[in-house]
C-alpha atoms as a PDB file:
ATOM      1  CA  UNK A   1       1.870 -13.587 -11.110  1.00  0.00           C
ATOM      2  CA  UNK A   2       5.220 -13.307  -9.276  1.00  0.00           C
ATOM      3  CA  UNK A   3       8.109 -15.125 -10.447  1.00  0.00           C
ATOM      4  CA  UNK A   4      10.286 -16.933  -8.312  1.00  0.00           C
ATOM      5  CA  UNK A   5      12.972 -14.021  -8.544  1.00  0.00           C
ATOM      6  CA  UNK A   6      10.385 -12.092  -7.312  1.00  0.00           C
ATOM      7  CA  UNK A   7       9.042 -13.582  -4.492  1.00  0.00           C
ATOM      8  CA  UNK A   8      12.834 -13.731  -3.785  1.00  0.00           C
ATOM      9  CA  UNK A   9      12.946  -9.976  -3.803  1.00  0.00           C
ATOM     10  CA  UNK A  10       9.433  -9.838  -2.144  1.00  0.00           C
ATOM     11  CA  UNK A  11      11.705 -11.194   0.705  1.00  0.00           C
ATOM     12  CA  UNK A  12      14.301  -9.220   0.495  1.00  0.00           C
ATOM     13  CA  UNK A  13      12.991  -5.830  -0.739  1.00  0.00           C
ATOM     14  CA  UNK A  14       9.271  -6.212   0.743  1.00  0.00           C
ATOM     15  CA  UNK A  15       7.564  -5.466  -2.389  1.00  0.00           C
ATOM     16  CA  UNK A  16       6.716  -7.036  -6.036  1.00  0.00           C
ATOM     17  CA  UNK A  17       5.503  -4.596  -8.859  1.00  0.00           C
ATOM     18  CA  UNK A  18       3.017  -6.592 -11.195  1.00  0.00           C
ATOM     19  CA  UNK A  19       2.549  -4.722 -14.447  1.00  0.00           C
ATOM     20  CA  UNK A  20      -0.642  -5.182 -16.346  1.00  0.00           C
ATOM     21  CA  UNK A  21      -2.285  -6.491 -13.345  1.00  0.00           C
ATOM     22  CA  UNK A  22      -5.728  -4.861 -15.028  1.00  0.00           C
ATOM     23  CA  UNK A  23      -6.218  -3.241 -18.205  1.00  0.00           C
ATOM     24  CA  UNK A  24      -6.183   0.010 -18.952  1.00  0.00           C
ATOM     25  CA  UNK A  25      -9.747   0.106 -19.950  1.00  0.00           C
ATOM     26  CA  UNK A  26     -10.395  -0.624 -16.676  1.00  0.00           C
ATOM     27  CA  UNK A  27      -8.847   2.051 -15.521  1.00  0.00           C
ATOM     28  CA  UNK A  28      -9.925   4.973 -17.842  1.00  0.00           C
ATOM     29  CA  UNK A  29     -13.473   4.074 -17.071  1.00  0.00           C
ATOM     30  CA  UNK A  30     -12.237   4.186 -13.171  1.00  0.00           C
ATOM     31  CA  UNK A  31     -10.632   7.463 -13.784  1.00  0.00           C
ATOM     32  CA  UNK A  32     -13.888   8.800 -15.328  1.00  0.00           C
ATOM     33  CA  UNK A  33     -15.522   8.052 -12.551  1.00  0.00           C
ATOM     34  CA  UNK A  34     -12.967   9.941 -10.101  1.00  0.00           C
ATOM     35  CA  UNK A  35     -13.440  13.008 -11.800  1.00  0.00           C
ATOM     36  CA  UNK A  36     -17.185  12.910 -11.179  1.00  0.00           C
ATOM     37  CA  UNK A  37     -16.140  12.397  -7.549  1.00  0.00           C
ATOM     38  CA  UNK A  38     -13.558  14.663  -7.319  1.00  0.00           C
ATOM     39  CA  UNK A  39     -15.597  17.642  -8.178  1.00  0.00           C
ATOM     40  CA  UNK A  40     -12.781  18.778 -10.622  1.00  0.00           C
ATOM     41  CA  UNK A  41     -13.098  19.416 -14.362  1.00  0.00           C
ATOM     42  CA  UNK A  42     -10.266  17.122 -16.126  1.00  0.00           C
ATOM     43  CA  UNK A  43      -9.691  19.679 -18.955  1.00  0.00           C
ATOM     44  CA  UNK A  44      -9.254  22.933 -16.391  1.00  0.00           C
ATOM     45  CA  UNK A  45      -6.625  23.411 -14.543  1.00  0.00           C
ATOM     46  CA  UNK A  46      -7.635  26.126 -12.559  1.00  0.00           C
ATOM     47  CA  UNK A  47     -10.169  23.992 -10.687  1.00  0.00           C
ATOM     48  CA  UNK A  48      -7.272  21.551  -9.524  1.00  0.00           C
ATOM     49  CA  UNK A  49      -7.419  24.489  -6.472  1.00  0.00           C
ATOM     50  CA  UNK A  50      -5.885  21.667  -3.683  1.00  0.00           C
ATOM     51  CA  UNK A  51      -2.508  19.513  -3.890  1.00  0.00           C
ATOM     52  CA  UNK A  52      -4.582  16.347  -3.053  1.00  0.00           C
ATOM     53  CA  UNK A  53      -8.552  15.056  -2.418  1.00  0.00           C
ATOM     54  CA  UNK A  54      -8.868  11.981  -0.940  1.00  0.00           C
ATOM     55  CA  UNK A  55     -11.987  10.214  -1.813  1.00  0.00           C
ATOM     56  CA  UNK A  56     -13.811   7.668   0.360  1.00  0.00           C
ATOM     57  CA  UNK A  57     -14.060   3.679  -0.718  1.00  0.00           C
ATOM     58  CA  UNK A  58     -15.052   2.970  -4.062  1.00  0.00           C
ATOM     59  CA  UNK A  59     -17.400   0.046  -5.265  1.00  0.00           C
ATOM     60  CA  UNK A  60     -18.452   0.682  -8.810  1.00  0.00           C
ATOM     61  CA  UNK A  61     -17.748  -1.989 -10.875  1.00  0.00           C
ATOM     62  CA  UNK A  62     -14.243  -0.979 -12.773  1.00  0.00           C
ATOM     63  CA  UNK A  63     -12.649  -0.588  -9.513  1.00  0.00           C
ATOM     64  CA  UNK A  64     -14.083  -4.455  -8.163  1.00  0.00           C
ATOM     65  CA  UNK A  65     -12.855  -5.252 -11.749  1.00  0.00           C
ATOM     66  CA  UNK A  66      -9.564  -4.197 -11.006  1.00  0.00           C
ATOM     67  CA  UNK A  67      -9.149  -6.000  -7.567  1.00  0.00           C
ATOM     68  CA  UNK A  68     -10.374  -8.980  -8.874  1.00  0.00           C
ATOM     69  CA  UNK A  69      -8.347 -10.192 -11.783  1.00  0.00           C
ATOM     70  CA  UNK A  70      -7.406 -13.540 -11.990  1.00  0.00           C
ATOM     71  CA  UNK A  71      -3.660 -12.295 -12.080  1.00  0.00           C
ATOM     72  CA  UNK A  72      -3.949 -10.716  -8.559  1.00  0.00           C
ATOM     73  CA  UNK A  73      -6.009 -13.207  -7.185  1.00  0.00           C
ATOM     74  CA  UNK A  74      -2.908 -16.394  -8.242  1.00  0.00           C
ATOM     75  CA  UNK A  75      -0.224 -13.585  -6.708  1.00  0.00           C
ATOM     76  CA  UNK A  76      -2.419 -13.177  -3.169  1.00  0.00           C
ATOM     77  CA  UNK A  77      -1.662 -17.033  -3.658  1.00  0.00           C
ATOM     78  CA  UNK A  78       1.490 -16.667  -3.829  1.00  0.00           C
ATOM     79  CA  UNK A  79       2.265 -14.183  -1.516  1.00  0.00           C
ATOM     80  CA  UNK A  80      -0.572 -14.492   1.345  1.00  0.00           C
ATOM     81  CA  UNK A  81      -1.549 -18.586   0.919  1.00  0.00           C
ATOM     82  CA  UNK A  82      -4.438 -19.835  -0.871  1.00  0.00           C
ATOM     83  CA  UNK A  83      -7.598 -19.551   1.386  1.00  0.00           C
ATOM     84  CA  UNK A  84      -6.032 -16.994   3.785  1.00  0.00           C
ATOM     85  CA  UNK A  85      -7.059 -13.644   2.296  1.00  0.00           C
ATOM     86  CA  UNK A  86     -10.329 -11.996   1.631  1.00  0.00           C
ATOM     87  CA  UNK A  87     -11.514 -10.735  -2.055  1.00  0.00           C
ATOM     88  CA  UNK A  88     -11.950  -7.139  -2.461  1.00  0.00           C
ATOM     89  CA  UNK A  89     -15.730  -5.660  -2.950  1.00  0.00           C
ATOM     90  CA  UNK A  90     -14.440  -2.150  -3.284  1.00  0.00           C
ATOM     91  CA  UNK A  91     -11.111  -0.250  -3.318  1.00  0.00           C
ATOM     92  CA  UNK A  92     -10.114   1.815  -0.261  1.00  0.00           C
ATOM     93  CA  UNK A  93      -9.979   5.693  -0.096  1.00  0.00           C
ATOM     94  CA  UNK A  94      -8.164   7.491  -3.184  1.00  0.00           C
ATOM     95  CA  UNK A  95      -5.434   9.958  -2.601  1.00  0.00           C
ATOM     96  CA  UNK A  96      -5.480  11.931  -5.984  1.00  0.00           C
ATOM     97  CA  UNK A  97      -2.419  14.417  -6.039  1.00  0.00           C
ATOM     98  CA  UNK A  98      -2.733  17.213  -8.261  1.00  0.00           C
ATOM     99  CA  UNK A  99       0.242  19.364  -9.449  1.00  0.00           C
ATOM    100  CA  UNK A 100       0.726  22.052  -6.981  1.00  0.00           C
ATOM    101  CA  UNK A 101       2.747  24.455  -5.258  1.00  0.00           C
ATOM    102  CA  UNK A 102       1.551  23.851  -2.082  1.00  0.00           C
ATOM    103  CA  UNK A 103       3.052  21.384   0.551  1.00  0.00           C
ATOM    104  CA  UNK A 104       0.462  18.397   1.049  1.00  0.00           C
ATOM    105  CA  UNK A 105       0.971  18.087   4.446  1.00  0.00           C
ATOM    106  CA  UNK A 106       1.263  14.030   4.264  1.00  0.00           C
ATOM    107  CA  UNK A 107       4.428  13.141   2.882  1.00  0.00           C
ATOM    108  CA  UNK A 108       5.853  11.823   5.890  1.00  0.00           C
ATOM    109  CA  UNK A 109       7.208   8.168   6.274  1.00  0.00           C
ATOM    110  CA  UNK A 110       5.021   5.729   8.178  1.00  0.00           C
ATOM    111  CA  UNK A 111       3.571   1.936   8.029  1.00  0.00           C
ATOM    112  CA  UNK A 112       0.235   2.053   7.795  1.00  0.00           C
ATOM    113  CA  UNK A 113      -1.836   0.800  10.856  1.00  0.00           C
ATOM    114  CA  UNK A 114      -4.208  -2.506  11.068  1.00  0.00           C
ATOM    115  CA  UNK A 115      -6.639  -2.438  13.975  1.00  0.00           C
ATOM    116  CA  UNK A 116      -8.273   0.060  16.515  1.00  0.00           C
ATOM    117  CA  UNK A 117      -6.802   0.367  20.018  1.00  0.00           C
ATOM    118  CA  UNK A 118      -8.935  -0.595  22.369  1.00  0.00           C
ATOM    119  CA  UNK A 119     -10.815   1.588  23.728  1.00  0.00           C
ATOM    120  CA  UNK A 120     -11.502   2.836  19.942  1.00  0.00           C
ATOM    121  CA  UNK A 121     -10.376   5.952  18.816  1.00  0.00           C
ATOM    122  CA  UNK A 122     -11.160   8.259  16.020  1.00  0.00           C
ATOM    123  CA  UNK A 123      -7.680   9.288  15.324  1.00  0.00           C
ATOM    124  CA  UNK A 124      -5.901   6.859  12.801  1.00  0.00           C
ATOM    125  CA  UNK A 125      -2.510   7.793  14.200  1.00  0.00           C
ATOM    126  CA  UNK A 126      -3.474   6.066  17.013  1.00  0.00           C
ATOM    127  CA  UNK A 127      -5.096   2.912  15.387  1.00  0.00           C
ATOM    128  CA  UNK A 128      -2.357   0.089  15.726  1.00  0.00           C
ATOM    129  CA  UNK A 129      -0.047  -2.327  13.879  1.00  0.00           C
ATOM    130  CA  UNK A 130       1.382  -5.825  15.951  1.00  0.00           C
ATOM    131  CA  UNK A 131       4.207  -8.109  14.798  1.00  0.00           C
ATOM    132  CA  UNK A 132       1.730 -10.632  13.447  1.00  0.00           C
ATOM    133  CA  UNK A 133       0.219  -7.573  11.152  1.00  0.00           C
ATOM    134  CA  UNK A 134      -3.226  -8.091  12.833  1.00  0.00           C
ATOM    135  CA  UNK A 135      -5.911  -7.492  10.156  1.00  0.00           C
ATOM    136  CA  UNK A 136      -3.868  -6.399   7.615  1.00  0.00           C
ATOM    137  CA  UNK A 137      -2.486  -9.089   4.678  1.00  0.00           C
ATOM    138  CA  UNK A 138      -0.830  -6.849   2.395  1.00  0.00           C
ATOM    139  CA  UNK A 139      -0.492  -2.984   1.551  1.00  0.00           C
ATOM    140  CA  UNK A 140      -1.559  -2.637  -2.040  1.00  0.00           C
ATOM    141  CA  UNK A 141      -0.654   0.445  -4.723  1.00  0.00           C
ATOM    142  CA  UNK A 142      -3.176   0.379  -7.542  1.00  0.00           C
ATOM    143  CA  UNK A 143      -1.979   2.823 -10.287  1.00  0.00           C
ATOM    144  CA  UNK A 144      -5.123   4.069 -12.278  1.00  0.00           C
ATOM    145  CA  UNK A 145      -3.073   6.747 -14.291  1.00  0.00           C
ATOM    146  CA  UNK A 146       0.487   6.371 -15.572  1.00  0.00           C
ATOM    147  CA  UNK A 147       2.808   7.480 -12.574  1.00  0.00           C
ATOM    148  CA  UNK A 148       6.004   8.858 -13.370  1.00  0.00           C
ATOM    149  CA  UNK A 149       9.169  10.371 -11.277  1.00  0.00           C
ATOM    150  CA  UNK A 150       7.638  13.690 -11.397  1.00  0.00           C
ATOM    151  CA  UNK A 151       3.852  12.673 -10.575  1.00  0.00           C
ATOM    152  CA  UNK A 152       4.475  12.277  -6.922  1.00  0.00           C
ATOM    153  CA  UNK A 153       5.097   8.341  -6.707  1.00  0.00           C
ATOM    154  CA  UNK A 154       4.496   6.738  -3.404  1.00  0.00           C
ATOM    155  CA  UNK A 155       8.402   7.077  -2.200  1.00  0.00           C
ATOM    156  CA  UNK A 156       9.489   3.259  -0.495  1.00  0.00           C
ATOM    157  CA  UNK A 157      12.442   2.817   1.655  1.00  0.00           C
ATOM    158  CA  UNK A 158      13.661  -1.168   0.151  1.00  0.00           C
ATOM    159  CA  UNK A 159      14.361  -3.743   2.617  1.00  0.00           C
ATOM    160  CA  UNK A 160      12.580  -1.477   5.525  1.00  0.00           C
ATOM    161  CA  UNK A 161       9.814  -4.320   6.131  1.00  0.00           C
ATOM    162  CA  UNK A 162      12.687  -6.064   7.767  1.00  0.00           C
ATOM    163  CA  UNK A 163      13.922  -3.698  10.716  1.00  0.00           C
ATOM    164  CA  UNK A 164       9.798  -3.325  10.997  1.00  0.00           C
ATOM    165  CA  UNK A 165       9.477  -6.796  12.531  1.00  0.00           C
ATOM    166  CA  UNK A 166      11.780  -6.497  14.716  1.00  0.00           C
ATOM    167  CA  UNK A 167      10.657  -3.029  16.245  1.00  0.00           C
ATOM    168  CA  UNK A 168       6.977  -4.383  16.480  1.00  0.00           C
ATOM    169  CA  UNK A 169       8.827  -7.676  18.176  1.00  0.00           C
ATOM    170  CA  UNK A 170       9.337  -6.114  21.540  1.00  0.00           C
ATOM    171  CA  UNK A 171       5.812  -4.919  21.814  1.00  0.00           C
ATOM    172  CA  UNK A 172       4.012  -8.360  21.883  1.00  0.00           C
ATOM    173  CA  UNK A 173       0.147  -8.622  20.735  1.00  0.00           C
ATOM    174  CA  UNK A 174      -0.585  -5.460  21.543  1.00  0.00           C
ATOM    175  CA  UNK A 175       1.668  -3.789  19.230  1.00  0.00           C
ATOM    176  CA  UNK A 176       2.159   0.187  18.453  1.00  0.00           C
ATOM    177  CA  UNK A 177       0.110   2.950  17.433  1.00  0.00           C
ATOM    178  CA  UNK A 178       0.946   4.471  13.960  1.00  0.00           C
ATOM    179  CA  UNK A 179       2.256   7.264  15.595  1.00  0.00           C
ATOM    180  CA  UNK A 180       5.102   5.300  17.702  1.00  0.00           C
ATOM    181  CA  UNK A 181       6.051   3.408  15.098  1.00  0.00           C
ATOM    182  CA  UNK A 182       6.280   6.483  12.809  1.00  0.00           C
ATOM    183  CA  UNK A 183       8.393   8.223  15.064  1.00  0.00           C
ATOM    184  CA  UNK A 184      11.505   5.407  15.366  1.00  0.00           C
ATOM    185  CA  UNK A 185      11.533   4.719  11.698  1.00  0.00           C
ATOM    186  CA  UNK A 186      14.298   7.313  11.163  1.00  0.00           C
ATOM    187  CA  UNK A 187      16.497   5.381  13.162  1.00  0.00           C
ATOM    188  CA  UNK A 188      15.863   2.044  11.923  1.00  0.00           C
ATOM    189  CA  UNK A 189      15.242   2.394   8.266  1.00  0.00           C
ATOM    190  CA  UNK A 190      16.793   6.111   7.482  1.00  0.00           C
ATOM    191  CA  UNK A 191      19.800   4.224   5.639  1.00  0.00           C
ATOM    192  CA  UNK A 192      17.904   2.273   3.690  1.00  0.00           C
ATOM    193  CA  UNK A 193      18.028   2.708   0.037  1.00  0.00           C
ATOM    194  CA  UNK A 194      14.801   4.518  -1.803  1.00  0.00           C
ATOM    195  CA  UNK A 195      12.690   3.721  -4.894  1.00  0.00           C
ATOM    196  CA  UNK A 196       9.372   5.235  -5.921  1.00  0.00           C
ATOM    197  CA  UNK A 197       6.368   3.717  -7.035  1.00  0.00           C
ATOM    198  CA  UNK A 198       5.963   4.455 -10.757  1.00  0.00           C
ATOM    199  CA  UNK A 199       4.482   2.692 -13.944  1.00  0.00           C
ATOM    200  CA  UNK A 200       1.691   2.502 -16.874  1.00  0.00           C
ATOM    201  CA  UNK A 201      -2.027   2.608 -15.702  1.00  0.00           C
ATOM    202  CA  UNK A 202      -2.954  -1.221 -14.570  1.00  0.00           C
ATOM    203  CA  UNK A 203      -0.010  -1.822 -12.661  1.00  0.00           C
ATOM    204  CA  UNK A 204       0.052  -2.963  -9.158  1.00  0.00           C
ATOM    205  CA  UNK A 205       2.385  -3.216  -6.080  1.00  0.00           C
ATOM    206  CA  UNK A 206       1.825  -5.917  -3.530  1.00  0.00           C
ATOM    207  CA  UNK A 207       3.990  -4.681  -0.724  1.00  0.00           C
ATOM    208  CA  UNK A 208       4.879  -6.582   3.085  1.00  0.00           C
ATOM    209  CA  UNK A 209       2.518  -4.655   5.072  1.00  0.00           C
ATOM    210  CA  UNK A 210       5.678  -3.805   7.316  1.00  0.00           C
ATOM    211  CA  UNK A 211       6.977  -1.477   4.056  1.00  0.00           C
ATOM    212  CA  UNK A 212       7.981   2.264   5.048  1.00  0.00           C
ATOM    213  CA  UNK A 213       6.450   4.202   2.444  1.00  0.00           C
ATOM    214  CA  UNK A 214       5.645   8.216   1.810  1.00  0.00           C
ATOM    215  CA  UNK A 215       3.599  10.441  -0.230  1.00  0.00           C
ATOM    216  CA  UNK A 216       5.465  12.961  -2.196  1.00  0.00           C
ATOM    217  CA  UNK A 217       4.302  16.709  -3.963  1.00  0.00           C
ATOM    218  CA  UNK A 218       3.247  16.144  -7.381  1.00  0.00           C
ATOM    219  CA  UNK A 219       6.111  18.132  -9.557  1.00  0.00           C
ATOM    220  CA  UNK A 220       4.193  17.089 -12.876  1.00  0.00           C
ATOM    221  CA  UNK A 221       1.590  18.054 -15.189  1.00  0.00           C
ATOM    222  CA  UNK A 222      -1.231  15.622 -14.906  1.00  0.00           C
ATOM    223  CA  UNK A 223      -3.129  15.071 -11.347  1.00  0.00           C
ATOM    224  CA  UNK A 224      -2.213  10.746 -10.248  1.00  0.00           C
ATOM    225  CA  UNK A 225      -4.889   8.704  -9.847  1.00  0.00           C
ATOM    226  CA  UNK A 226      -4.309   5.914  -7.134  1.00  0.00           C
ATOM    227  CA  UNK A 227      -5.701   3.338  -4.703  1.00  0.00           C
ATOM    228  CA  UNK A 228      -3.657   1.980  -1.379  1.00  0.00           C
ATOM    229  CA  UNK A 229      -5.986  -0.887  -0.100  1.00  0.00           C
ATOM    230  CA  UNK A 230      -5.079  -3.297   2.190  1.00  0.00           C
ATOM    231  CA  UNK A 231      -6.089  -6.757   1.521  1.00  0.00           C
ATOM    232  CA  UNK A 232      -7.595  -8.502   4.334  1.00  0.00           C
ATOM    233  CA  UNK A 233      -6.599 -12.102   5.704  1.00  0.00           C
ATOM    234  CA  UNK A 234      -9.538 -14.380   6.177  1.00  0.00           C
ATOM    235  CA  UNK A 235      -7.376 -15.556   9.565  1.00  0.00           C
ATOM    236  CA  UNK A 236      -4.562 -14.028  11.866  1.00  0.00           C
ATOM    237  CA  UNK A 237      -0.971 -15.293  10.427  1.00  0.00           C
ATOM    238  CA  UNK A 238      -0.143 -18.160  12.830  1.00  0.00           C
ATOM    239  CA  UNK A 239       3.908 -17.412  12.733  1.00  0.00           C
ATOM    240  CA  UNK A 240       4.958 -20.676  14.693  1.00  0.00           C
ATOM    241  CA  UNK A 241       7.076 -21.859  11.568  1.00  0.00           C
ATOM    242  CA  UNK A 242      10.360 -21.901  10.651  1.00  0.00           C
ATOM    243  CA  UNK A 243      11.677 -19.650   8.145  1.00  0.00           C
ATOM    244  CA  UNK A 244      11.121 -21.843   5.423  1.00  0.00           C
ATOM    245  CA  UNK A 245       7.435 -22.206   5.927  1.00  0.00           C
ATOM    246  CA  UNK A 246       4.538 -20.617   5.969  1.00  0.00           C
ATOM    247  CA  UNK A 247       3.176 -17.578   3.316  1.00  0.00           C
ATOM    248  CA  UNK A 248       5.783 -15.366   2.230  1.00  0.00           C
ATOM    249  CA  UNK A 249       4.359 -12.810   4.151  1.00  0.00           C
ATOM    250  CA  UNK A 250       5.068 -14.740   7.465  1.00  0.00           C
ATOM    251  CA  UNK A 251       8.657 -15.572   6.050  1.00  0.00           C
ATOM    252  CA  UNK A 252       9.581 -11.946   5.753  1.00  0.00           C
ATOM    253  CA  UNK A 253       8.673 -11.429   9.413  1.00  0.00           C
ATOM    254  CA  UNK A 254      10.624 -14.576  10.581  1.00  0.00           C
ATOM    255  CA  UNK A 255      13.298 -13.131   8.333  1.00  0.00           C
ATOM    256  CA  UNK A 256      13.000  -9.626  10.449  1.00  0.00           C
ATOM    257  CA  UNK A 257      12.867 -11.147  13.372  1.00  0.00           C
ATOM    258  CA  UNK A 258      16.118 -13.468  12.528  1.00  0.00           C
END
């Protein structure tokens, strides 16, 4: 669970990394499962023919064994407030990146989106994201293989969460599309320093769900196995407190917005 350092730098940097968060059992027998999904054969190479698959949700039991540990469950405590955030059945869609020469075609920097527009469309980039992150608790990183520098790491801009709030400020309830709010976050978070996502199988980042973040080319040997689910809050953030109160998450924004 988070310490109090890092719920400081959850603050300040938008994101904690929890290591051993699940076991790597856990996630070999998740892994396994991947390849039978992926359609690729683990010990050939030459049928790793794309630079990534994405795979739809998954509900076996490893991967509601990994969203469920009693670690994550005290930090979405912590970090969200007890009774305001929905367990995980399942894990979202899988992005497994596979060394490559070919460009991707993802990699660019965005915040991912939390509810349809209204009237519904089935573009994502137009699916939107609001100042009180509307349906959306937390962006989550579940690392299912050991990620290093070279095994394309989800790339995070530190402290971007911040200038975030205050662009989705000016847009009230409504909020932007995906797509608008990709398209300022050069000039509001291009200075910010980077990190990447990286560490053993098991370990999990709980990120503000304000974070700029960006897929990368995998420059390594071995394809990544990950998972980016959001976790779900059981009620809309209620952000009428001071900056003091209120789930972390909520204190970041006020901390934006301030």
């Amino acid at each position: 669970m988070p310490t109090p350092v890092q719920e400081q730098l959850f603050l300040e940097q938008g994101f904690v990394k929890l290591e051993g968060a699940f076991s790597r059992s856990t996630a070999e027998r998740a892994c396994a499962l991947l390849w039978q999904k992926s359609g690729c054969d683990p010990g050939n190479p030459a049928t790793w023919t794309r630079p990534v698959i994405r795979l739809g949700d998954c509900t076996e039991e490893p991967f509601r064994e990994a969203a469920n540990t009693p670690a994550l469950h005290r930090a979405f405590d912590q970090l969200v407030g007890v009774g305001r955030w929905a367990p995980r059945e399942s894990l979202g869609g899988f992005p497994i990146r596979f060394p490559h020469p070919d460009d991707p075609g993802d990699t660019g920097w965005h915040v991912d989106a939390s509810f349809p527009p209204d009237p519904p469309t089935d573009s994502y980039l137009d699916w939107r994201i609001n100042v009180e992150s509307r349906g959306r608790a937390l962006l989550m990183l579940f690392l299912f293989s050991d990620v290093r520098e070279q095994d394309a790491p989800t790339r995070i801009r530190i402290g971007s969460h911040l200038p975030v709030a205050r662009l989705l400020a000016s847009a009230g309830a409504e909020g932007m599309s995906c797509r608008e709010v990709a398209a300022a976050l050069e000039d509001i978070t291009g200075g910010l320093p980077e990190t990447t996502a990286t560490g053993a199988a098991g370990t999990v980042y709980l990120c503000h769900p304000f974070l700029v973040h960006a897929a990368q080319r995998h420059r390594g040997t071995r394809p990544r196995f990950m998972a980016q689910p959001p976790l779900y809050p059981r009620a809309p953030f209620p952000m009428a407190r001071d900056g003091e109160g209120g789930s972390l998450v909520e204190r970041a924004i006020l901390r934006g917005l301030a």
